[in-house]
PDB file of N, CA and C in Angstrom:
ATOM      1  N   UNK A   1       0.823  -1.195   0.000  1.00  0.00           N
ATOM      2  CA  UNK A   1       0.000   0.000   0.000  1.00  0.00           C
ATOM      3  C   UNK A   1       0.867   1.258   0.000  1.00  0.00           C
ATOM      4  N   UNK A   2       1.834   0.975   0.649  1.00  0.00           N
ATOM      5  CA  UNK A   2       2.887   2.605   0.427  1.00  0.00           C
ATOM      6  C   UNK A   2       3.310   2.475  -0.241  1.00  0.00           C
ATOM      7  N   UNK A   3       3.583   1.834  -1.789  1.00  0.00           N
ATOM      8  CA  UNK A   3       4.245   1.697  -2.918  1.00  0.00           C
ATOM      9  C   UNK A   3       3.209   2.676  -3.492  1.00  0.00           C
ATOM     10  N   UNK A   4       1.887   1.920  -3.545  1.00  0.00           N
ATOM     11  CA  UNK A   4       1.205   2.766  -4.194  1.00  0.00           C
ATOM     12  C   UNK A   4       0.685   3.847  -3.837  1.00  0.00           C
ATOM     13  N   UNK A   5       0.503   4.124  -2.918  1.00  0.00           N
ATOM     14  CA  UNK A   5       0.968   5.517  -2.229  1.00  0.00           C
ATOM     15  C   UNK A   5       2.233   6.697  -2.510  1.00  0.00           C
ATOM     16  N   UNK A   6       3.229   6.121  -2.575  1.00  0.00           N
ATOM     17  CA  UNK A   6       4.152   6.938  -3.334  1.00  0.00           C
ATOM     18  C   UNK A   6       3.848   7.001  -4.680  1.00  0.00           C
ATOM     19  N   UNK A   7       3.485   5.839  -5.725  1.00  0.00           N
ATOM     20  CA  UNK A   7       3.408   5.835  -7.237  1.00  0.00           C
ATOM     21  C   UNK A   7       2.043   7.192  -6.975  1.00  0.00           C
ATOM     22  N   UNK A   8       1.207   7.450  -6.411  1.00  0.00           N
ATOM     23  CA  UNK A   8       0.207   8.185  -6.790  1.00  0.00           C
ATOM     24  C   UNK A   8       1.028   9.583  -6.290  1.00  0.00           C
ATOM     25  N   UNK A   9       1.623   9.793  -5.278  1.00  0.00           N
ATOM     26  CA  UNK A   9       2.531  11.172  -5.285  1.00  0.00           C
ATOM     27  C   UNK A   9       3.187  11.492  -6.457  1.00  0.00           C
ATOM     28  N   UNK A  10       4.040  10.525  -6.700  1.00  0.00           N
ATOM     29  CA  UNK A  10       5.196  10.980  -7.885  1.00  0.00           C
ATOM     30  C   UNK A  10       4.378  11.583  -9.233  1.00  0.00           C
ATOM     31  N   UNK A  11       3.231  11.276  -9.159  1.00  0.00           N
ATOM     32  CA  UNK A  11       2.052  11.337 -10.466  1.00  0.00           C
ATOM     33  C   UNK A  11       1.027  12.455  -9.939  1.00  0.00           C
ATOM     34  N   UNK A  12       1.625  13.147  -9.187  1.00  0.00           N
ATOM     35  CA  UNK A  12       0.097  13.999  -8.835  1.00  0.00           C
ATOM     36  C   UNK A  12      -0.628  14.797  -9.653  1.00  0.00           C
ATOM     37  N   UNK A  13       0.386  15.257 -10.824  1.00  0.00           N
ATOM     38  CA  UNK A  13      -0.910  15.999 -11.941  1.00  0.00           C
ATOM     39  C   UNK A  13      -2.139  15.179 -12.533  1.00  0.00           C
ATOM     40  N   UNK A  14      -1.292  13.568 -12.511  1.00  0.00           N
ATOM     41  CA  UNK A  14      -1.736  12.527 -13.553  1.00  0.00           C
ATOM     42  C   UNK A  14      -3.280  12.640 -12.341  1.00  0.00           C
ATOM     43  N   UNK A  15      -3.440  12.335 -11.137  1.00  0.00           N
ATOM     44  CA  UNK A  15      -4.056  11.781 -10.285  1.00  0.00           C
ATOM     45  C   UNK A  15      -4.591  13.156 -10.130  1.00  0.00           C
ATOM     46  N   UNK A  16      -4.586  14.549 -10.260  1.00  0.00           N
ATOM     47  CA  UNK A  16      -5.292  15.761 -10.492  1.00  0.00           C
ATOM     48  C   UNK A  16      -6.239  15.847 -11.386  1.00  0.00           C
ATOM     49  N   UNK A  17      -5.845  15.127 -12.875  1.00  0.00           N
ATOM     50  CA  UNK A  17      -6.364  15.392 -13.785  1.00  0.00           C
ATOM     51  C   UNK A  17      -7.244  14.158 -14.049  1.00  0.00           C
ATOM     52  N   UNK A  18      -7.157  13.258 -13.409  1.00  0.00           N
ATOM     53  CA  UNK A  18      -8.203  12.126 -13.242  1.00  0.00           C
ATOM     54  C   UNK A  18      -9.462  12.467 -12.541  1.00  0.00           C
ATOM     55  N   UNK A  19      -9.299  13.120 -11.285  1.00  0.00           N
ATOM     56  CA  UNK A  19     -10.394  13.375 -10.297  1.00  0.00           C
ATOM     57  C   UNK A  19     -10.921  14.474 -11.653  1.00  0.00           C
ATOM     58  N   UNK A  20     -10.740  15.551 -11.828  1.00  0.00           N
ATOM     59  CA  UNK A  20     -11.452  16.709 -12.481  1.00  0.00           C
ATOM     60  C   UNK A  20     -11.801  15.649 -13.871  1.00  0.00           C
ATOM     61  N   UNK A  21     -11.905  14.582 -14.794  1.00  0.00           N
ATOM     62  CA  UNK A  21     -12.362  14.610 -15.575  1.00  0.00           C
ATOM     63  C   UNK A  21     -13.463  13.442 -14.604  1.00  0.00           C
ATOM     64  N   UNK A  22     -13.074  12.897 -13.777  1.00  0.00           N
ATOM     65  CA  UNK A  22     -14.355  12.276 -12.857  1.00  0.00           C
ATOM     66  C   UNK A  22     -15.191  13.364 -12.796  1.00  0.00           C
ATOM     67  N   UNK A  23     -15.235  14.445 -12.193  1.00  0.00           N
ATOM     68  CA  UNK A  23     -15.699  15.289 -11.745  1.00  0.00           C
ATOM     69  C   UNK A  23     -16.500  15.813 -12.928  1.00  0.00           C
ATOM     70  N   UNK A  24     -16.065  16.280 -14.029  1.00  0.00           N
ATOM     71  CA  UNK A  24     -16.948  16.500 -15.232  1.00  0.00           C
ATOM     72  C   UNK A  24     -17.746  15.815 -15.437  1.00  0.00           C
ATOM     73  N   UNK A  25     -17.481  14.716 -15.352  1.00  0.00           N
ATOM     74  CA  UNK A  25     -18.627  12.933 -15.834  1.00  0.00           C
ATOM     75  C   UNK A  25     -19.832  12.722 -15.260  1.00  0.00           C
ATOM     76  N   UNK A  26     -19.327  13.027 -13.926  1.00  0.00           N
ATOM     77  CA  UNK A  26     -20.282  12.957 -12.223  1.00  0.00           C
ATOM     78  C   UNK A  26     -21.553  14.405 -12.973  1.00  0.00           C
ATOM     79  N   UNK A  27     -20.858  15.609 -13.402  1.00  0.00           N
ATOM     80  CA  UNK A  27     -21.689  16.593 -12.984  1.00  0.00           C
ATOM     81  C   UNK A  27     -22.449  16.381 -14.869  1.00  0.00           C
ATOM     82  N   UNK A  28     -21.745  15.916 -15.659  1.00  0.00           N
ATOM     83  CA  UNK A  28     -22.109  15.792 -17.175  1.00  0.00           C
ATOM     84  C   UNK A  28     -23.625  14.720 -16.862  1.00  0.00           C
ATOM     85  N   UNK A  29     -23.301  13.799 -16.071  1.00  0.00           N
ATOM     86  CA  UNK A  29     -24.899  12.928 -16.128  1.00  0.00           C
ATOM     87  C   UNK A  29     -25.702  13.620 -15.247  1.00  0.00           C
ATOM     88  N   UNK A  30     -25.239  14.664 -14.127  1.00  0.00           N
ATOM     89  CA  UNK A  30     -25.983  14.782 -13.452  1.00  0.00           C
ATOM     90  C   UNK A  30     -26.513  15.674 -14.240  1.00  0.00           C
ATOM     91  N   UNK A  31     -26.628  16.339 -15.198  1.00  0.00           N
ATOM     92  CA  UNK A  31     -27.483  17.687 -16.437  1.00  0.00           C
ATOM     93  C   UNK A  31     -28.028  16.640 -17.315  1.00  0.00           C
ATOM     94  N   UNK A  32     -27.619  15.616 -16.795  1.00  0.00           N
ATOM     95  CA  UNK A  32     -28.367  14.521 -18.070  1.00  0.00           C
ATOM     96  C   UNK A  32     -29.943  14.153 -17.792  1.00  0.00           C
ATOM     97  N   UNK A  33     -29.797  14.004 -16.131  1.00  0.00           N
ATOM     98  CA  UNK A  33     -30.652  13.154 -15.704  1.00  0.00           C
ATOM     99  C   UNK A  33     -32.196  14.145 -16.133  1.00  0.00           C
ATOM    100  N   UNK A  34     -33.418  13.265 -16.037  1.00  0.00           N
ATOM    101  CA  UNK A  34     -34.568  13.851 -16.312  1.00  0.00           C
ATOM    102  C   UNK A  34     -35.440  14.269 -15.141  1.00  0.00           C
ATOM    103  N   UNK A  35     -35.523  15.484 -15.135  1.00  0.00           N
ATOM    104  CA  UNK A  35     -35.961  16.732 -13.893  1.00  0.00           C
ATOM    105  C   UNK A  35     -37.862  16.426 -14.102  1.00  0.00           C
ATOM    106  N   UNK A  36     -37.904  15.851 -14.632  1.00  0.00           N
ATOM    107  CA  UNK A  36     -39.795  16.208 -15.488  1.00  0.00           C
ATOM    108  C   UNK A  36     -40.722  15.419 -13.846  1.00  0.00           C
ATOM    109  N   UNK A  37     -39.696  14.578 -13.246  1.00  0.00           N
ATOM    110  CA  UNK A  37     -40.382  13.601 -12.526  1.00  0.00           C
ATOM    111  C   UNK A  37     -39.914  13.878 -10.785  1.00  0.00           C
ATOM    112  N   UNK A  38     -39.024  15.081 -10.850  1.00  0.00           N
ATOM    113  CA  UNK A  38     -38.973  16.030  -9.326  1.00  0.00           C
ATOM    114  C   UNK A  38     -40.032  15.940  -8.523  1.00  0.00           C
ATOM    115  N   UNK A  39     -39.581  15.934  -7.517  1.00  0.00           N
ATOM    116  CA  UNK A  39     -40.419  16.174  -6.513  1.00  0.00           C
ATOM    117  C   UNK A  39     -40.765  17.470  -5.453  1.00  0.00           C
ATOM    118  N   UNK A  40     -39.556  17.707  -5.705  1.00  0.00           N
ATOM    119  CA  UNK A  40     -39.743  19.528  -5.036  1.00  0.00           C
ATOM    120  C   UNK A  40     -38.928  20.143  -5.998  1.00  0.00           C
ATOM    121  N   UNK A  41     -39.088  21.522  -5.838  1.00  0.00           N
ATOM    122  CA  UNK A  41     -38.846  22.721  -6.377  1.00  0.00           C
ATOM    123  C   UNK A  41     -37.356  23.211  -6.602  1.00  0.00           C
ATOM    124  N   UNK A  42     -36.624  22.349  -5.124  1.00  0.00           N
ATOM    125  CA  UNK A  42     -35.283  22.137  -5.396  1.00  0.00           C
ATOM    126  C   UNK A  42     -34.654  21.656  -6.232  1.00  0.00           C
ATOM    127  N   UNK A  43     -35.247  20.065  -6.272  1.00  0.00           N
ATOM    128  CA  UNK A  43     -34.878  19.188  -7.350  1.00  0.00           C
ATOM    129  C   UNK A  43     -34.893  19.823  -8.938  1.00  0.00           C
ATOM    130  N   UNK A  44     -36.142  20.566  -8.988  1.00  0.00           N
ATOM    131  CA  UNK A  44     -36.053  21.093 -10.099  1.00  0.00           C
ATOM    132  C   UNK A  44     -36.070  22.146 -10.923  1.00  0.00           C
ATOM    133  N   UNK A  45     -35.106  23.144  -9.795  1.00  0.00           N
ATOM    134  CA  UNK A  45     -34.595  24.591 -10.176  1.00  0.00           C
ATOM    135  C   UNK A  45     -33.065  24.457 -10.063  1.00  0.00           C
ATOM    136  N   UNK A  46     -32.124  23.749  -9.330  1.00  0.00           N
ATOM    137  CA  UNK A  46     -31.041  23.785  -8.618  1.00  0.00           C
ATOM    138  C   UNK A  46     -30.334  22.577  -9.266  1.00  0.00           C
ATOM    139  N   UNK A  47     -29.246  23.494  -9.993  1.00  0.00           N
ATOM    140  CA  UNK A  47     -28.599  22.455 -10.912  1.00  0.00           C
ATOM    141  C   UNK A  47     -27.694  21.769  -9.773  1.00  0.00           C
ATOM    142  N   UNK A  48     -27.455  20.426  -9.933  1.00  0.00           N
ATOM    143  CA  UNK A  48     -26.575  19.336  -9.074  1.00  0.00           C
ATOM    144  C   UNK A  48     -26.609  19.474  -7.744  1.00  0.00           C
ATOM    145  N   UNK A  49     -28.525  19.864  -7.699  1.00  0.00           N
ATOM    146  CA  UNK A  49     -28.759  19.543  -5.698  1.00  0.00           C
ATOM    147  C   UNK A  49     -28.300  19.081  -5.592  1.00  0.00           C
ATOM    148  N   UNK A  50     -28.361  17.616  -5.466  1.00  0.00           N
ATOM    149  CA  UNK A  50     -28.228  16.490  -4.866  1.00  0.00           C
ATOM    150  C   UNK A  50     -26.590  16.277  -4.940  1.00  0.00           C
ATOM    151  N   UNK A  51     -25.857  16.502  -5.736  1.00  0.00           N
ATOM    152  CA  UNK A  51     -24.222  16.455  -5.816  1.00  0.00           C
ATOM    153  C   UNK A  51     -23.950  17.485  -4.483  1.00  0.00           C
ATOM    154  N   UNK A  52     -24.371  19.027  -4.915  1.00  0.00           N
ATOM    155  CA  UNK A  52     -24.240  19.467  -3.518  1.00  0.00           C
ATOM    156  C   UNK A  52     -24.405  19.118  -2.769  1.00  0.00           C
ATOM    157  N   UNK A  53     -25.665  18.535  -2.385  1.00  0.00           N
ATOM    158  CA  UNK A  53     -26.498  18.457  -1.228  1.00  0.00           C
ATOM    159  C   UNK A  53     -25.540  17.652  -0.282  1.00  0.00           C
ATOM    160  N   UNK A  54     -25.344  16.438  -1.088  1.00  0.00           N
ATOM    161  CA  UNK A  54     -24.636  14.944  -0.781  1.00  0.00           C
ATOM    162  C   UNK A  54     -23.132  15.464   0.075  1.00  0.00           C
ATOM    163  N   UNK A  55     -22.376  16.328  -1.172  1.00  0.00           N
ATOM    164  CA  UNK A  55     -21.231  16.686  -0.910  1.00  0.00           C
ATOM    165  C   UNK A  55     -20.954  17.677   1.120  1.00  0.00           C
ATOM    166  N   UNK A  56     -21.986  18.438   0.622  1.00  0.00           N
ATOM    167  CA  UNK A  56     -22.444  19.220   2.060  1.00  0.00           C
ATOM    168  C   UNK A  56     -22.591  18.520   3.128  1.00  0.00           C
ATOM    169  N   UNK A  57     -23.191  17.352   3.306  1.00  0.00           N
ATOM    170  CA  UNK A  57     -23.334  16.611   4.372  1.00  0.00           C
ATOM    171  C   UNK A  57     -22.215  15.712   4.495  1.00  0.00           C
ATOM    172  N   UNK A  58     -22.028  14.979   3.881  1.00  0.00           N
ATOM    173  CA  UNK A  58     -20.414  14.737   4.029  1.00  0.00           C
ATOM    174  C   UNK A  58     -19.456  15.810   4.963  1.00  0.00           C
ATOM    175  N   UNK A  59     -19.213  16.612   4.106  1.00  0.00           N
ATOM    176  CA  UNK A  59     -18.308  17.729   5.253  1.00  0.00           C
ATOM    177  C   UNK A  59     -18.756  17.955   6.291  1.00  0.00           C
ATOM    178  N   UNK A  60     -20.264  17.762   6.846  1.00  0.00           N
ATOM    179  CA  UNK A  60     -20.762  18.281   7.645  1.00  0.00           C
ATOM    180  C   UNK A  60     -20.438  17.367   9.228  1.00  0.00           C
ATOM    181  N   UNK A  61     -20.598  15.905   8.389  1.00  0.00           N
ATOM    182  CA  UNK A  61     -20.277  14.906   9.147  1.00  0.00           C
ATOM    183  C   UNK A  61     -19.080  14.954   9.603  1.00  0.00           C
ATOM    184  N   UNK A  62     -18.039  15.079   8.700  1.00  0.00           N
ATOM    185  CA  UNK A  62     -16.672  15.229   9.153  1.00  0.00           C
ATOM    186  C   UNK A  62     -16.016  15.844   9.951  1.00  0.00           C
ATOM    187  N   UNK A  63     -17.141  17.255   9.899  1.00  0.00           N
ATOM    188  CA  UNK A  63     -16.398  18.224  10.815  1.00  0.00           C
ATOM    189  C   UNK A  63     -16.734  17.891  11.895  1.00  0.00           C
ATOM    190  N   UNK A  64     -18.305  17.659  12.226  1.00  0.00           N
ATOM    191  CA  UNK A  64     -18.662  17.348  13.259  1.00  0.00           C
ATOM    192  C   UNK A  64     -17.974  15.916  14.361  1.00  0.00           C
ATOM    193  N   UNK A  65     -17.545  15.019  13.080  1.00  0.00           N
ATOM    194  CA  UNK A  65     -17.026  14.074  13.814  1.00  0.00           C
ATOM    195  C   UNK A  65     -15.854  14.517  14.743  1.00  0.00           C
ATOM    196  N   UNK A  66     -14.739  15.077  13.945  1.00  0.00           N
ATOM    197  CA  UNK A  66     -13.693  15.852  14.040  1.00  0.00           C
ATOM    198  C   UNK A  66     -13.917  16.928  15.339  1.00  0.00           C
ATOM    199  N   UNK A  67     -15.160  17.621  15.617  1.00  0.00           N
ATOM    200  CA  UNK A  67     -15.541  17.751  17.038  1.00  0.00           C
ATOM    201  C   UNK A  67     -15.652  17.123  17.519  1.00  0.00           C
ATOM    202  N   UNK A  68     -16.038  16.348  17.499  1.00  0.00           N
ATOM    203  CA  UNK A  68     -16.919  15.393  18.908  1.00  0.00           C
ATOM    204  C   UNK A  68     -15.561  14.510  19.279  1.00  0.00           C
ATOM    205  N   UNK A  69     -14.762  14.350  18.607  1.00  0.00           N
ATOM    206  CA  UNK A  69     -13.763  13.092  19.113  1.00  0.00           C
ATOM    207  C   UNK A  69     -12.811  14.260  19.870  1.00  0.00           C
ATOM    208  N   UNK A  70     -12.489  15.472  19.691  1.00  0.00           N
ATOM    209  CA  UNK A  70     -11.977  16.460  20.050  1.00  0.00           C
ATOM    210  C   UNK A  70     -12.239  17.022  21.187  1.00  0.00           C
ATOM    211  N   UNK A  71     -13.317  16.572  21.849  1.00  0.00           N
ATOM    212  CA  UNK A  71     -14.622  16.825  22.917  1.00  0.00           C
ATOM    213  C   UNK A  71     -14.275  15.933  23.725  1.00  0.00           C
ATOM    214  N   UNK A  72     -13.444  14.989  23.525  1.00  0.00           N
ATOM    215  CA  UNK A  72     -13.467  14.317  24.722  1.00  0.00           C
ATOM    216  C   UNK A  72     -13.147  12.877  24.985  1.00  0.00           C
ATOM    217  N   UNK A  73     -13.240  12.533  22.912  1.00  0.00           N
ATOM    218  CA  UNK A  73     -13.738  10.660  23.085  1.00  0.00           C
ATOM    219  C   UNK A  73     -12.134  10.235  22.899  1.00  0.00           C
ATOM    220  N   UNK A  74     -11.735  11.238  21.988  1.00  0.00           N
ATOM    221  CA  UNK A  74     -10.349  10.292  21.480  1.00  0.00           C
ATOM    222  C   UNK A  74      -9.326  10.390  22.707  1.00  0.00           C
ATOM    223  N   UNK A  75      -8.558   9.634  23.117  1.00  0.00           N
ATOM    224  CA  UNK A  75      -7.318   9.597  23.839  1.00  0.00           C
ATOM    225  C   UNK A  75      -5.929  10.111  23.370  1.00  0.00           C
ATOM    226  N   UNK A  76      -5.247  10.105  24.529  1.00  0.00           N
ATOM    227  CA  UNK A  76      -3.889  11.355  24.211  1.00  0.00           C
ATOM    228  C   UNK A  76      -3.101  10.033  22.980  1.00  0.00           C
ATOM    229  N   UNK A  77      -2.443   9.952  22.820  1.00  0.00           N
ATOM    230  CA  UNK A  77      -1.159   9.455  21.687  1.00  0.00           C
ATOM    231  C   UNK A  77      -0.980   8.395  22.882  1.00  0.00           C
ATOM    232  N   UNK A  78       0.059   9.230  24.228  1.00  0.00           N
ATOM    233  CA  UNK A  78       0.354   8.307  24.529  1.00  0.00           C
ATOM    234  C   UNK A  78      -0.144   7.714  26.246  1.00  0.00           C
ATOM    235  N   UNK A  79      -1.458   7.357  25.637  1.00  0.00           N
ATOM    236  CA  UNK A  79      -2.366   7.077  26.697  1.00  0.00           C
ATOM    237  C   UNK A  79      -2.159   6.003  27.552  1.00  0.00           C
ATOM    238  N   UNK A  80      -1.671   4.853  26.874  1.00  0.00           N
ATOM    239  CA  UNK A  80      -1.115   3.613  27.692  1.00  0.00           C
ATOM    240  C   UNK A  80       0.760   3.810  27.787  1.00  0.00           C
ATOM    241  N   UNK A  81       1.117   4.731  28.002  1.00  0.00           N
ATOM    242  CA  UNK A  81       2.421   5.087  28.653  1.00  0.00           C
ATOM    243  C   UNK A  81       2.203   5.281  30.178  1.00  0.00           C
ATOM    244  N   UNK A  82       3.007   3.821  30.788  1.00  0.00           N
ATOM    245  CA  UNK A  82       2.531   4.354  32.260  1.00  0.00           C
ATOM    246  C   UNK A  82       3.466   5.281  32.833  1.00  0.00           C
ATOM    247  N   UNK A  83       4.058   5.909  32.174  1.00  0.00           N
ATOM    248  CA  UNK A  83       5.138   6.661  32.739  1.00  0.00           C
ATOM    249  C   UNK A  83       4.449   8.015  33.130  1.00  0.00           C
ATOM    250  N   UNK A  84       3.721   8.355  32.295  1.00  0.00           N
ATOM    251  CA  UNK A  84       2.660   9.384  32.972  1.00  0.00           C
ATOM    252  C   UNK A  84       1.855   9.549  33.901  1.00  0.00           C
ATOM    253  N   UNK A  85       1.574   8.248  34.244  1.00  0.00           N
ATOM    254  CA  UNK A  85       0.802   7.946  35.633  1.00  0.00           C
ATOM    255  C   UNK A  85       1.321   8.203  36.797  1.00  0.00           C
ATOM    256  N   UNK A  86       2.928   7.749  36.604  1.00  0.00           N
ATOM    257  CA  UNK A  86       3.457   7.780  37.743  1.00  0.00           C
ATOM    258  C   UNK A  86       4.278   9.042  38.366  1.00  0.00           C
ATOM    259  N   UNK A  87       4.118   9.122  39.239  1.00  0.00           N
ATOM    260  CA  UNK A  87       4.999  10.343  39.973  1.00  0.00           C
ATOM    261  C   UNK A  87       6.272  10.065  40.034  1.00  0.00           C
ATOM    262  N   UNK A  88       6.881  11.165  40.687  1.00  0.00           N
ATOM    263  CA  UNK A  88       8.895  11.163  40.518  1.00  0.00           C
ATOM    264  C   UNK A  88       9.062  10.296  41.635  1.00  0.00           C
ATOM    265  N   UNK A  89       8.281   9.761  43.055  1.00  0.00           N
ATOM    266  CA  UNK A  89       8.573   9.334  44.027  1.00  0.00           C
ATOM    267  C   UNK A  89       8.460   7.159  43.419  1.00  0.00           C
ATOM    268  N   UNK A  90       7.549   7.269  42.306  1.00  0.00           N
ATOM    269  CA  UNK A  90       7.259   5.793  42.169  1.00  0.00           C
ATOM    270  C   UNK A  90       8.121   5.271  41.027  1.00  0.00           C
ATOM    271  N   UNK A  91       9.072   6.255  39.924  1.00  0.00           N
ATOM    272  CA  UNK A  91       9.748   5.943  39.477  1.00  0.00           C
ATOM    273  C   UNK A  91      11.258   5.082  39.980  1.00  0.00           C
TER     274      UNK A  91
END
């Protein structure tokens, strides 16, 4: 996995220019798709709701996760070091 991990560094325009023609493809069907059968007003005024929409909650999750573990859940690095536990008298 870190082979290919480096092969995708050494290539980063190659692996730039892959995502953005994904990215054209993704948003090219999404102008494809047929709006006639919407259900709200969003769906069918708002070019690539749902790409947004999708994309938005994603980040939304992330950040939030990215709080909440920050809040309290995640542990230090070096949490099972008992050397921290102990005082200068028990060393």
């Amino acid at each position: 996995m870190i082979k290919f991990i480096e092969y995708l560094q050494t290539r980063m325009k190659t692996v730039i220019m892959v995502c953005i023609v994904l990215l054209v493809c993704i948003a090219a069907f999404a102008a494809a798709v047929d709006k006639s059968h919407a259900h709200t007003w969003v769906e069918q005024n708002i070019p690539f709701f749902w790409s947004i929409f999708g994309f938005c909650a994603a980040a939304a999750l992330i950040g939030i996760a990215r709080w909440f573990g920050k809040a309290g859940i995640q542990v230090p690095d070096d949490y099972y070091d008992h050397s921290i536990w102990l005082d200068d008298s028990d060393k």
